[in-house]
Protein backbone atom coordinates (compact mmCIF):
# COMPACT_ATOMS: atom_id res chain seq x y z
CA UNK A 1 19.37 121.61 13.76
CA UNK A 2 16.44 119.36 13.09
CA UNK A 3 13.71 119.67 16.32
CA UNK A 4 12.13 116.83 17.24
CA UNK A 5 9.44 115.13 14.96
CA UNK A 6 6.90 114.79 17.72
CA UNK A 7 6.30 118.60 18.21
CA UNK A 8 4.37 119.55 15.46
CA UNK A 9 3.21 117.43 12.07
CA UNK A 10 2.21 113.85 13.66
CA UNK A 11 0.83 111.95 11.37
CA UNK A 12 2.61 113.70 8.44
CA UNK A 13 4.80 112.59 5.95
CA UNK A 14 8.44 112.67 7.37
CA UNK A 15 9.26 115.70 4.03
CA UNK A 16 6.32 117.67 5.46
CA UNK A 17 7.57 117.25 9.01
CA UNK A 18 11.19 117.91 7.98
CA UNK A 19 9.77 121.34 5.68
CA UNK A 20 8.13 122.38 8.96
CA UNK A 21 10.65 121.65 11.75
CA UNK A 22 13.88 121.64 10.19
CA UNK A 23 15.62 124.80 10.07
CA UNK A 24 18.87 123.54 8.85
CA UNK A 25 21.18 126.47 6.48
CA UNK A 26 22.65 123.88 4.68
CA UNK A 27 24.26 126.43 1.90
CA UNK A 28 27.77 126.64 1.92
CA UNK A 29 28.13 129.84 0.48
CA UNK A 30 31.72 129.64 -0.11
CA UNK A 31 31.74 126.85 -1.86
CA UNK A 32 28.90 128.15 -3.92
CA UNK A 33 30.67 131.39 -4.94
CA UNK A 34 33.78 129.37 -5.93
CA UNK A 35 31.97 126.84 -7.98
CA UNK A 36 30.47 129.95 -9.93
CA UNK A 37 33.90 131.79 -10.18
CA UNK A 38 34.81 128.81 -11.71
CA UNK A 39 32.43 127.55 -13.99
CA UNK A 40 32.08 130.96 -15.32
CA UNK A 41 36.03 131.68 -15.19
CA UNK A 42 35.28 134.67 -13.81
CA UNK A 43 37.05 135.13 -10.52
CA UNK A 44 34.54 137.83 -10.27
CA UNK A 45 31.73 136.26 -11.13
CA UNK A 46 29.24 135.09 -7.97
CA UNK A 47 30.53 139.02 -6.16
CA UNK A 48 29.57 140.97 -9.43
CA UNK A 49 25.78 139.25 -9.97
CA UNK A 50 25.00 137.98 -6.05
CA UNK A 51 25.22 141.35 -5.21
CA UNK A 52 22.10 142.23 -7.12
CA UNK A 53 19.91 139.43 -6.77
CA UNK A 54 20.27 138.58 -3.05
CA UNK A 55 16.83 136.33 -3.00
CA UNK A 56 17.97 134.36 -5.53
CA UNK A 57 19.17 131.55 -3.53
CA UNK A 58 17.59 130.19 -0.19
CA UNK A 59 19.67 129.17 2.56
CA UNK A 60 17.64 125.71 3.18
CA UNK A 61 16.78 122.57 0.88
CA UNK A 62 12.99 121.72 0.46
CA UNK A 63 12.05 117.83 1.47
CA UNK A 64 10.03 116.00 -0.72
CA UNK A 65 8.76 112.40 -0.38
CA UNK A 66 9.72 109.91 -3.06
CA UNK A 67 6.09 109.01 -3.88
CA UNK A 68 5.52 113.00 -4.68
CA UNK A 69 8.77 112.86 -6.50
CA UNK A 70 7.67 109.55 -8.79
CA UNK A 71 4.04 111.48 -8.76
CA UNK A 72 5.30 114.64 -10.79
CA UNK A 73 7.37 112.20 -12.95
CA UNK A 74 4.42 110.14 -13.50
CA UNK A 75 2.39 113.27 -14.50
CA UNK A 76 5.42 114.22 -16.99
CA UNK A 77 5.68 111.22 -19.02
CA UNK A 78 1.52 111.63 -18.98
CA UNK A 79 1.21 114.81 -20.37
CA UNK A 80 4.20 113.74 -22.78
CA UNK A 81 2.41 110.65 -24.62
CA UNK A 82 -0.43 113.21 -24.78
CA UNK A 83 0.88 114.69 -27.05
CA UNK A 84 1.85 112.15 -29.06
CA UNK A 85 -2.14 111.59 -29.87
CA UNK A 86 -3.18 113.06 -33.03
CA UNK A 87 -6.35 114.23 -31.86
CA UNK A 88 -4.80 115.96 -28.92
CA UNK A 89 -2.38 117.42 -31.59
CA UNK A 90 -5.35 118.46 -33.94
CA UNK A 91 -6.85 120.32 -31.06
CA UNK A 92 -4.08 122.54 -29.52
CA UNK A 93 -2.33 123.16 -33.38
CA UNK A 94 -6.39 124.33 -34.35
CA UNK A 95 -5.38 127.34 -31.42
CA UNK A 96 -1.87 127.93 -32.04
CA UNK A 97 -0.17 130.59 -34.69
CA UNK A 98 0.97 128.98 -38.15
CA UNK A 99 4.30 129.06 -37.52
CA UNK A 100 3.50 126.22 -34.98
CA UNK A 101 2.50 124.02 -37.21
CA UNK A 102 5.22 122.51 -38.68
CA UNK A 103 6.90 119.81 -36.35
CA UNK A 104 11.31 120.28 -37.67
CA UNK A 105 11.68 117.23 -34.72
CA UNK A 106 13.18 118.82 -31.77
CA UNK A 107 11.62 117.71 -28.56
CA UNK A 108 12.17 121.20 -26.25
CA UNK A 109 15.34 121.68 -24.46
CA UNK A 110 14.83 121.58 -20.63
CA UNK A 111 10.83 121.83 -20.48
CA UNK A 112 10.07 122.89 -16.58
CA UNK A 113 6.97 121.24 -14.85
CA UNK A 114 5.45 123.49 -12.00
CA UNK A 115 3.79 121.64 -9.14
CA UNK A 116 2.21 122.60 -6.15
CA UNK A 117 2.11 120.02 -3.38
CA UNK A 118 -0.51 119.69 -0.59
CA UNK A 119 -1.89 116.59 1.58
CA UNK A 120 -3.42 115.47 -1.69
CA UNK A 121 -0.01 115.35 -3.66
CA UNK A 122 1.68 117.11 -6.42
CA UNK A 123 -0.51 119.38 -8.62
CA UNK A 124 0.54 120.48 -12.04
CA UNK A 125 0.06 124.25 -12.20
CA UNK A 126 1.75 124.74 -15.80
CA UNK A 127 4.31 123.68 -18.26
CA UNK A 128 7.17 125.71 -19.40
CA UNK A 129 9.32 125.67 -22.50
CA UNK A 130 11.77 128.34 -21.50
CA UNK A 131 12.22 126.96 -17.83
CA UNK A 132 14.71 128.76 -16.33
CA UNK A 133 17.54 128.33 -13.77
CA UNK A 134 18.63 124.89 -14.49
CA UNK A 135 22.47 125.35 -14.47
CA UNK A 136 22.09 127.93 -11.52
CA UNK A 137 20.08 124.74 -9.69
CA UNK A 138 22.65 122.05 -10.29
CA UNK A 139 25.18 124.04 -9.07
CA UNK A 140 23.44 124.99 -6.12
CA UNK A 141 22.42 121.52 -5.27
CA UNK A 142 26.22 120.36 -5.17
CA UNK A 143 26.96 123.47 -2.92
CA UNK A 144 25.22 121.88 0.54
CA UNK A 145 26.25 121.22 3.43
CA UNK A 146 25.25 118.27 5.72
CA UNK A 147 24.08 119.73 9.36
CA UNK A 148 22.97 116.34 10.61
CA UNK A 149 22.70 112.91 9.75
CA UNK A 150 19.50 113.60 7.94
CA UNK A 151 20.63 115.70 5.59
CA UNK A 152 24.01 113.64 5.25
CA UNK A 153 21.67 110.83 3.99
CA UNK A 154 19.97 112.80 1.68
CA UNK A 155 22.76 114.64 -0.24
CA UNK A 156 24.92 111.77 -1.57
CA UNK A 157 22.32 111.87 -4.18
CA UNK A 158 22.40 115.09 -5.48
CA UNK A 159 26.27 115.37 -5.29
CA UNK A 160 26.32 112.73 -7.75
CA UNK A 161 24.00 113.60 -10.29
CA UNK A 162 24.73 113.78 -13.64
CA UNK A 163 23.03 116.71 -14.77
CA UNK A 164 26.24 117.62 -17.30
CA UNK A 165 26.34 115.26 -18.99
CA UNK A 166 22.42 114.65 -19.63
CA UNK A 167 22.25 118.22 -20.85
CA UNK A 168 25.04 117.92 -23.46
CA UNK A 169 23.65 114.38 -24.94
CA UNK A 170 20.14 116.89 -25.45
CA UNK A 171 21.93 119.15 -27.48
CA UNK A 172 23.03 116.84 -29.69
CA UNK A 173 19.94 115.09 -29.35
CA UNK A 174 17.64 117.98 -30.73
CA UNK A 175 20.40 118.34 -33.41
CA UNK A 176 20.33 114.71 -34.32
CA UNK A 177 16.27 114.90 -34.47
CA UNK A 178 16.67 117.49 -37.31
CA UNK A 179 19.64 117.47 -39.12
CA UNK A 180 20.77 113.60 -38.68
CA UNK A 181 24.86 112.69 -38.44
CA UNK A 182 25.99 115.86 -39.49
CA UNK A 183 28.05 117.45 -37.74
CA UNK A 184 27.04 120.35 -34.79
CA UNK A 185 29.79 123.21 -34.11
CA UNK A 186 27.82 126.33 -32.89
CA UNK A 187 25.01 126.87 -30.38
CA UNK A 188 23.74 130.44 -29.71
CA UNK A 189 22.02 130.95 -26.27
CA UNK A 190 19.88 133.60 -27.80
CA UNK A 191 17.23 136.28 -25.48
CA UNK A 192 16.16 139.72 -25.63
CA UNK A 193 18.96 141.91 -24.04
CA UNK A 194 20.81 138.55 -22.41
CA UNK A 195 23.19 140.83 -20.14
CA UNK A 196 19.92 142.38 -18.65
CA UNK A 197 17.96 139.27 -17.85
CA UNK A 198 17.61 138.54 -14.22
CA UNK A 199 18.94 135.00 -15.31
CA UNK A 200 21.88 136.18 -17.46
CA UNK A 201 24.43 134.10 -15.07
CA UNK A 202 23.13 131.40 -15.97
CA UNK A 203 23.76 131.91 -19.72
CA UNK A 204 27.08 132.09 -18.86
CA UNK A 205 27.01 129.02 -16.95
CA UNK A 206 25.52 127.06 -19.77
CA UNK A 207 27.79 128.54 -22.33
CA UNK A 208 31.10 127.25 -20.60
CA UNK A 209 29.40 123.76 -19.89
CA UNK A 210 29.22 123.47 -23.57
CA UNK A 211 32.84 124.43 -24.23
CA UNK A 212 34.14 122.59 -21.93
CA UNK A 213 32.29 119.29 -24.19
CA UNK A 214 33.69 120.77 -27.12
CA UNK A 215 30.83 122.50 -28.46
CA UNK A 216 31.36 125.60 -29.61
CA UNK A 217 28.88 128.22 -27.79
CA UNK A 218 28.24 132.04 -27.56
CA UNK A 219 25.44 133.86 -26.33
CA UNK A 220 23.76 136.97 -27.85
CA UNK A 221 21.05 138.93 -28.60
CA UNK A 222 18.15 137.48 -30.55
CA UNK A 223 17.98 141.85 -32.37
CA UNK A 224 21.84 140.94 -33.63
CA UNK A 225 21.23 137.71 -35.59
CA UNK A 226 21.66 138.14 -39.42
CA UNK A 227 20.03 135.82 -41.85
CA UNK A 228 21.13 135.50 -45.52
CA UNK A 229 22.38 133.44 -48.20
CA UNK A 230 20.28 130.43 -45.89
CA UNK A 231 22.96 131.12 -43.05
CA UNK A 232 21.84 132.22 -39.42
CA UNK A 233 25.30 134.37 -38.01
CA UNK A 234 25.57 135.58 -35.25
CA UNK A 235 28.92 138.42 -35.06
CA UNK A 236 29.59 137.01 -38.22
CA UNK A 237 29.90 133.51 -37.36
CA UNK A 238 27.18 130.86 -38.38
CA UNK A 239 25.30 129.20 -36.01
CA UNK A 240 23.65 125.44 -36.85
CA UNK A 241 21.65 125.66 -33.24
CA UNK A 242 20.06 128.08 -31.34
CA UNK A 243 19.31 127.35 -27.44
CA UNK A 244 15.97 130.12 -27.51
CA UNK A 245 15.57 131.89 -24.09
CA UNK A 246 12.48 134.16 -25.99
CA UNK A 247 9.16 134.22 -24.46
CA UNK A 248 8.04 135.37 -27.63
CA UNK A 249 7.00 132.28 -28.31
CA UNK A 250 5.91 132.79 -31.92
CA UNK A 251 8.84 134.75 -33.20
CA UNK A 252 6.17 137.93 -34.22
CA UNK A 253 8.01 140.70 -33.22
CA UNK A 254 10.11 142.54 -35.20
CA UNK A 255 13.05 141.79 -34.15
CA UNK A 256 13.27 138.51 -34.15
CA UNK A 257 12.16 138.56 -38.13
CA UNK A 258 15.88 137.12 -38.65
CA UNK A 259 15.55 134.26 -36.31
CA UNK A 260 12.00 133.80 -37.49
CA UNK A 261 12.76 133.52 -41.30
CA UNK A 262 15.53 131.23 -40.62
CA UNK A 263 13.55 128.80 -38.17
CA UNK A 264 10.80 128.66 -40.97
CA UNK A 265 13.15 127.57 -43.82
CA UNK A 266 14.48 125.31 -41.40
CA UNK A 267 18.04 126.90 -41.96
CA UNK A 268 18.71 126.71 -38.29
CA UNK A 269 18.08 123.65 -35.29
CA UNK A 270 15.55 126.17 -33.14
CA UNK A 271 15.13 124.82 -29.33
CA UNK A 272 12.91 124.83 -27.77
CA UNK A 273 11.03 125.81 -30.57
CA UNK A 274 6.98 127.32 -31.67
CA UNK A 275 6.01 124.29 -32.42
CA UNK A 276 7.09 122.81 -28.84
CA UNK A 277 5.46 125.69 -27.09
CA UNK A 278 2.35 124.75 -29.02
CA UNK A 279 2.14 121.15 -27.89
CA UNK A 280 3.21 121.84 -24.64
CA UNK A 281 3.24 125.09 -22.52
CA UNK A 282 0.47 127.04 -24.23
CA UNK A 283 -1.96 127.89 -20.96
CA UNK A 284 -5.01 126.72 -23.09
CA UNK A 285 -3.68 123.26 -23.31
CA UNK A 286 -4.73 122.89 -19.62
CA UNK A 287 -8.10 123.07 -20.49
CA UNK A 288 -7.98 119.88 -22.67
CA UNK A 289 -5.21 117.88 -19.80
CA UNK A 290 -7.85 118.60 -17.26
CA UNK A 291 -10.68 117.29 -18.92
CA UNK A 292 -10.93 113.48 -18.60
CA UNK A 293 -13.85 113.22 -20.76
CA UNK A 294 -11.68 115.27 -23.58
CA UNK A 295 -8.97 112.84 -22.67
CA UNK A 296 -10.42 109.90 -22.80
CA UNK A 297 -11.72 110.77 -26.44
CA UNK A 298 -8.39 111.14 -27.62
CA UNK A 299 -7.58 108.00 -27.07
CA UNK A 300 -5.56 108.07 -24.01
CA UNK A 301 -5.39 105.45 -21.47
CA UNK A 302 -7.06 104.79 -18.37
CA UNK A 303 -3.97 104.07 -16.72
CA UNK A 304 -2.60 107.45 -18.02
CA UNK A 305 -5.72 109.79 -17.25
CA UNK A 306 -5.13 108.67 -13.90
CA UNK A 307 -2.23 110.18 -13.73
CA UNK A 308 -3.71 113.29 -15.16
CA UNK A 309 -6.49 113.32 -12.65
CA UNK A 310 -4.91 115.57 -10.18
CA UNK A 311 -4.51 118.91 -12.75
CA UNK A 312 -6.47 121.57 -11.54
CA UNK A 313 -9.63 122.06 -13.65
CA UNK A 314 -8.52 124.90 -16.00
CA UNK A 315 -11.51 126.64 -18.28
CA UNK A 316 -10.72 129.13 -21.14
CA UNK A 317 -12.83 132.79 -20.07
CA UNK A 318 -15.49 133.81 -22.39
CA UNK A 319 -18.04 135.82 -22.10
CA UNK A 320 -20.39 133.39 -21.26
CA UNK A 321 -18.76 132.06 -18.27
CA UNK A 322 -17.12 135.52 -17.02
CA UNK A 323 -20.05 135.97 -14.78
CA UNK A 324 -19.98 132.33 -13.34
CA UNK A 325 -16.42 132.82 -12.89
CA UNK A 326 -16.38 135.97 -10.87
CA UNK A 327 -18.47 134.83 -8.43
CA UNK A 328 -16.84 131.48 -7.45
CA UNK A 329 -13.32 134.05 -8.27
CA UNK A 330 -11.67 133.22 -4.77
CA UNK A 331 -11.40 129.47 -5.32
CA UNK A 332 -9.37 130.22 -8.90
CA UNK A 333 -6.03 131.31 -10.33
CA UNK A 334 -6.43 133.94 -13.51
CA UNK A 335 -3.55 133.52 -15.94
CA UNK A 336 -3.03 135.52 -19.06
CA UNK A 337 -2.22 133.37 -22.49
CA UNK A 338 0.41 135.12 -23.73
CA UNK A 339 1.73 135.85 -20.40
CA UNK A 340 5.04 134.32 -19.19
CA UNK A 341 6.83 134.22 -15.98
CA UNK A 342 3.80 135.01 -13.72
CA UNK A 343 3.28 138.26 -14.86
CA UNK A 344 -0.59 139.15 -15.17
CA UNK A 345 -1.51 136.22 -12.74
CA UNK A 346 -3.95 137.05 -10.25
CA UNK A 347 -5.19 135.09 -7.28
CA UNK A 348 -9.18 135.23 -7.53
CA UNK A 349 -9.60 136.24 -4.26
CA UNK A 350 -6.90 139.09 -4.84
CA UNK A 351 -8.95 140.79 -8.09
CA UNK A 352 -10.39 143.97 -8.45
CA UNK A 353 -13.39 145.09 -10.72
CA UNK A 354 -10.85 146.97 -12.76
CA UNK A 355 -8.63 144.00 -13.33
CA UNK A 356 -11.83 142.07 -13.84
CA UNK A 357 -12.77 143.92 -16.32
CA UNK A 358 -9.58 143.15 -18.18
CA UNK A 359 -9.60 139.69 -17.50
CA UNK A 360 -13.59 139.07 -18.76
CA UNK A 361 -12.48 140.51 -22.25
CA UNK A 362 -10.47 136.92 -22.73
CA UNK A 363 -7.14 135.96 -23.31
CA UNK A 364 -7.04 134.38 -20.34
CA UNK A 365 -7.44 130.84 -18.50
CA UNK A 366 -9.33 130.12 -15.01
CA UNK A 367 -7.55 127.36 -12.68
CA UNK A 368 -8.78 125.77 -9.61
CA UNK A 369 -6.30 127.21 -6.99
CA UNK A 370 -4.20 124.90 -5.85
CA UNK A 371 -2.53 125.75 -2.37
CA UNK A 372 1.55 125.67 -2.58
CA UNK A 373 3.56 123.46 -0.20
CA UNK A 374 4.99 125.76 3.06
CA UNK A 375 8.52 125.34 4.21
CA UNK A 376 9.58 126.81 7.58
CA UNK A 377 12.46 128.72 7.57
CA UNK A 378 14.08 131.29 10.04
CA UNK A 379 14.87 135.07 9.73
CA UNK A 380 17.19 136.96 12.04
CA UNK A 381 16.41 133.80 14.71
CA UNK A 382 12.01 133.70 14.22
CA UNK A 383 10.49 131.30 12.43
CA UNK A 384 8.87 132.23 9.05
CA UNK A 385 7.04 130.56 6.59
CA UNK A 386 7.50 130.46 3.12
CA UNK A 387 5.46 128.79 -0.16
CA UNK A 388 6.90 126.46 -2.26
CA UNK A 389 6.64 124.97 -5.45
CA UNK A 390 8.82 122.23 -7.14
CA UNK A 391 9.95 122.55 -10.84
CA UNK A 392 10.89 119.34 -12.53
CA UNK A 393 13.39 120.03 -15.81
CA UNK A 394 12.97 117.61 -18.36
CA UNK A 395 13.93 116.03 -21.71
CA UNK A 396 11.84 114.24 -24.02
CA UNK A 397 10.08 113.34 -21.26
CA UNK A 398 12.58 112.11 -18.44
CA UNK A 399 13.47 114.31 -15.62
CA UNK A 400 17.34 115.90 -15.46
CA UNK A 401 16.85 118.08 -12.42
CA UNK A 402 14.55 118.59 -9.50
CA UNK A 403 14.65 122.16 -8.00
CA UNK A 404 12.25 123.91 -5.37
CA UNK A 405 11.52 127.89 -5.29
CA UNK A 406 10.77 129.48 -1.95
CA UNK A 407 8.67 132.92 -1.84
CA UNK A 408 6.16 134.95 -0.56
CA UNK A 409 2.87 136.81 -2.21
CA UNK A 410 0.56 135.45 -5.36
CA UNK A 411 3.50 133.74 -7.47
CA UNK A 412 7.33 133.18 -7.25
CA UNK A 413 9.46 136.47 -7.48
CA UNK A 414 12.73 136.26 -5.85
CA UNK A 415 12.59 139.19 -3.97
CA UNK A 416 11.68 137.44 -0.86
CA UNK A 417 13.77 137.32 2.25
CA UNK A 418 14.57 133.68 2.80
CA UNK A 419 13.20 132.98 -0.70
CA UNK A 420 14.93 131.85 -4.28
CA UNK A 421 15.80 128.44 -5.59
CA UNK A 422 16.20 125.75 -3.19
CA UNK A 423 17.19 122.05 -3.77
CA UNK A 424 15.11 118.89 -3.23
CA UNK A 425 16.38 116.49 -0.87
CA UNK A 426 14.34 113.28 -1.23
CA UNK A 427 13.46 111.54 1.62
């Protein structure tokens, strides 16, 4: 049910009113578990991996305004023609490993956005180029239910996106950017140990979306890939593109050294690639968006560092600032360089001297916090609340998917009761 607007939230915007007082399960979990079971055609399918990751999915949608929608959209395409400037480009290539350096064309398969929303708007909190839980999301968003005329309104839209189809024209997209009008016949959705990764259903997902276009797609293990003669194979067959899951996201360890050699001799279309990771997700680079005096001497436009206005301030820790920075600790975020998937983040207010002392060696970023959105939600009949943040999934620059993730404690984790990946009704 939705309770009345007028007993909590006046003078809010209807989403924040609707995140707050609408307790709606609007997850048809039947549905869900058959659209899995047969995407995957796996009859088994949604029984064998729900039954291990029980957070992953929420049982509610997350509202979100249209004007904080076209906000994080706006920030997107910002951050985009960023990096388009060559001074920008000079700048975060001058930190990044050599293997960054060269641009082969790609543009980054389904980049992910992060925002945090409060009474302010949408704040970017980082940029991903190994986003996942895309295909999981667009399945999930067609597997509501309406409760109420509200919601009724509101899913039409999602129903009918075309999410497919946009994400098999980027395939052969990033192909086309590198390798022209020849033609594409295998992708390899490639990760450490796929069958172990918390996400691994969703390899499957994506694999059978790209049969089912007639593209010919396996998934495997980035240790297994063999390199020779100027061939990437993969169980013997040769792959032209390879859909990277790594978060290594320089290709240095060992075994990767195949898919490394062959990415450098541009023997294989890599996606999304060092070189995209570089212009685009490496933590530093929020140092430089956040600066509007950097910005503005890059050449970007008024109009466009505008947009940019609202990223929390993010400084690179050094020695000389580590002291500053500990004491004014509790109004900042701590996030590790190399680190991936909020592992090594710390909430200021949440660090120890021991973790400190880690921290004020380097190799890692301060951001202003930024307070996550709340939805309400309700467990066993009480009302609970939950954070939220909103992930955009992108191409080149234009948005293929919004998706929400619900979750308690410093950063998202989907071990929450309540908690996982939610869709985004606009309202």
């Amino acid at each position: 049910m939705i309770m009345p607007s007028n007993l909590t939230g006046v003078g809010q915007p209807r989403s924040a009113r609707l995140n707050q007082n609408c307790f709606c399960i609007t997850l048809d979990q039947a549905k869900l578990r058959a659209a899995l079971d047969h995407e995957a055609g796996d009859v088994d399918f949604s029984r064998d991996f729900l039954k291990s990751r029980p957070h992953l999915f929420s049982n509610v949608p997350v509202f979100l305004s249209h004007s904080a929608l076209e906000g994080m959209r706006e920030i997107v395409v910002a951050i985009e023609a960023t990096t388009k400037l060559s001074g920008y480009r000079d700048a975060v290539l001058a930190w990044a490993p050599e293997i960054a350096q060269r641009d082969f064309g790609p543009a980054g398969a389904l980049m992910g956005y992060d925002f945090h929303l409060d009474d302010h708007g949408p704040k970017l909190i980082e940029v991903n180029t190994n986003a996942g839980g895309a295909f999981l999301n667009a399945l999930l968003a067609k597997a509501q239910k309406a409760c109420c005329a509200e919601v009724e309104q509101r899913l039409i839209g999602i129903r009918e996106n075309d999410f497919e189809i946009s994400v098999v024209a980027m395939f052969r997209e990033e192909w086309r950017r590198q390798r022209g009008a020849n033609p594409m016949r295998r992708i390899a959705i490639v990760d450490d140990r796929p069958e172990e990764q918390y996400l691994y259903p969703e390899f499957v997902l994506a694999t059978q979306l790209l049969l089912k276009h007639g593209i010919d797609a396996v998934t495997g293990d980035a240790s297994e890939l063999q390199y020779n003669c100027g061939k990437l194979r993969l169980d013997g067959h040769e792959i032209d593109l390879v859909y990277n899951r790594l978060v290594d996201f320089a290709l240095d360890r060992s075994e990767h050294a195949m898919l490394r050699a062959a990415y450098q001799d541009g023997a294989v279309v890599v996606t999304p690639n060092p070189h995209n990771h570089a212009l685009l997700a490496n933590k530093r680079n929020l140092t430089l968006l956040s600066d509007q005096k950097a910005l503005e001497a890059f050449g970007l436009s008024p109009e466009m560092r505008l947009r940019l206005a609202s990223v929390p301030r993010t400084v690179l820790v050094t020695p000389d600032n580590a002291d500053a920075l500990w004491k004014n600790r509790n109004d900042l975020f701590f996030k590790p360089l190399s680190g991936h998937g909020s592992k090594a983040v710390y909430r200021g207010d949440k660090v120890t001297k021991g973790v400190w002392a880690d921290i004020a060696k380097g190799g890692y970023v301060a951001q202003d916090f930024a307070s996550p959105g709340q939805r309400m939600i309700e467990i066993d009949g009480a009302p609970a609340t939950r954070k939220m943040d909103v992930r955009l999934y992108t191409y080149d620059g234009r948005m293929l998917l919004a998706a929400a993730r619900l979750y308690q404690g410093q950063t998202t984790n989907f071990r929450t009761p309540g908690g996982g990946f939610a869709p985004v009704l606009v309202v």
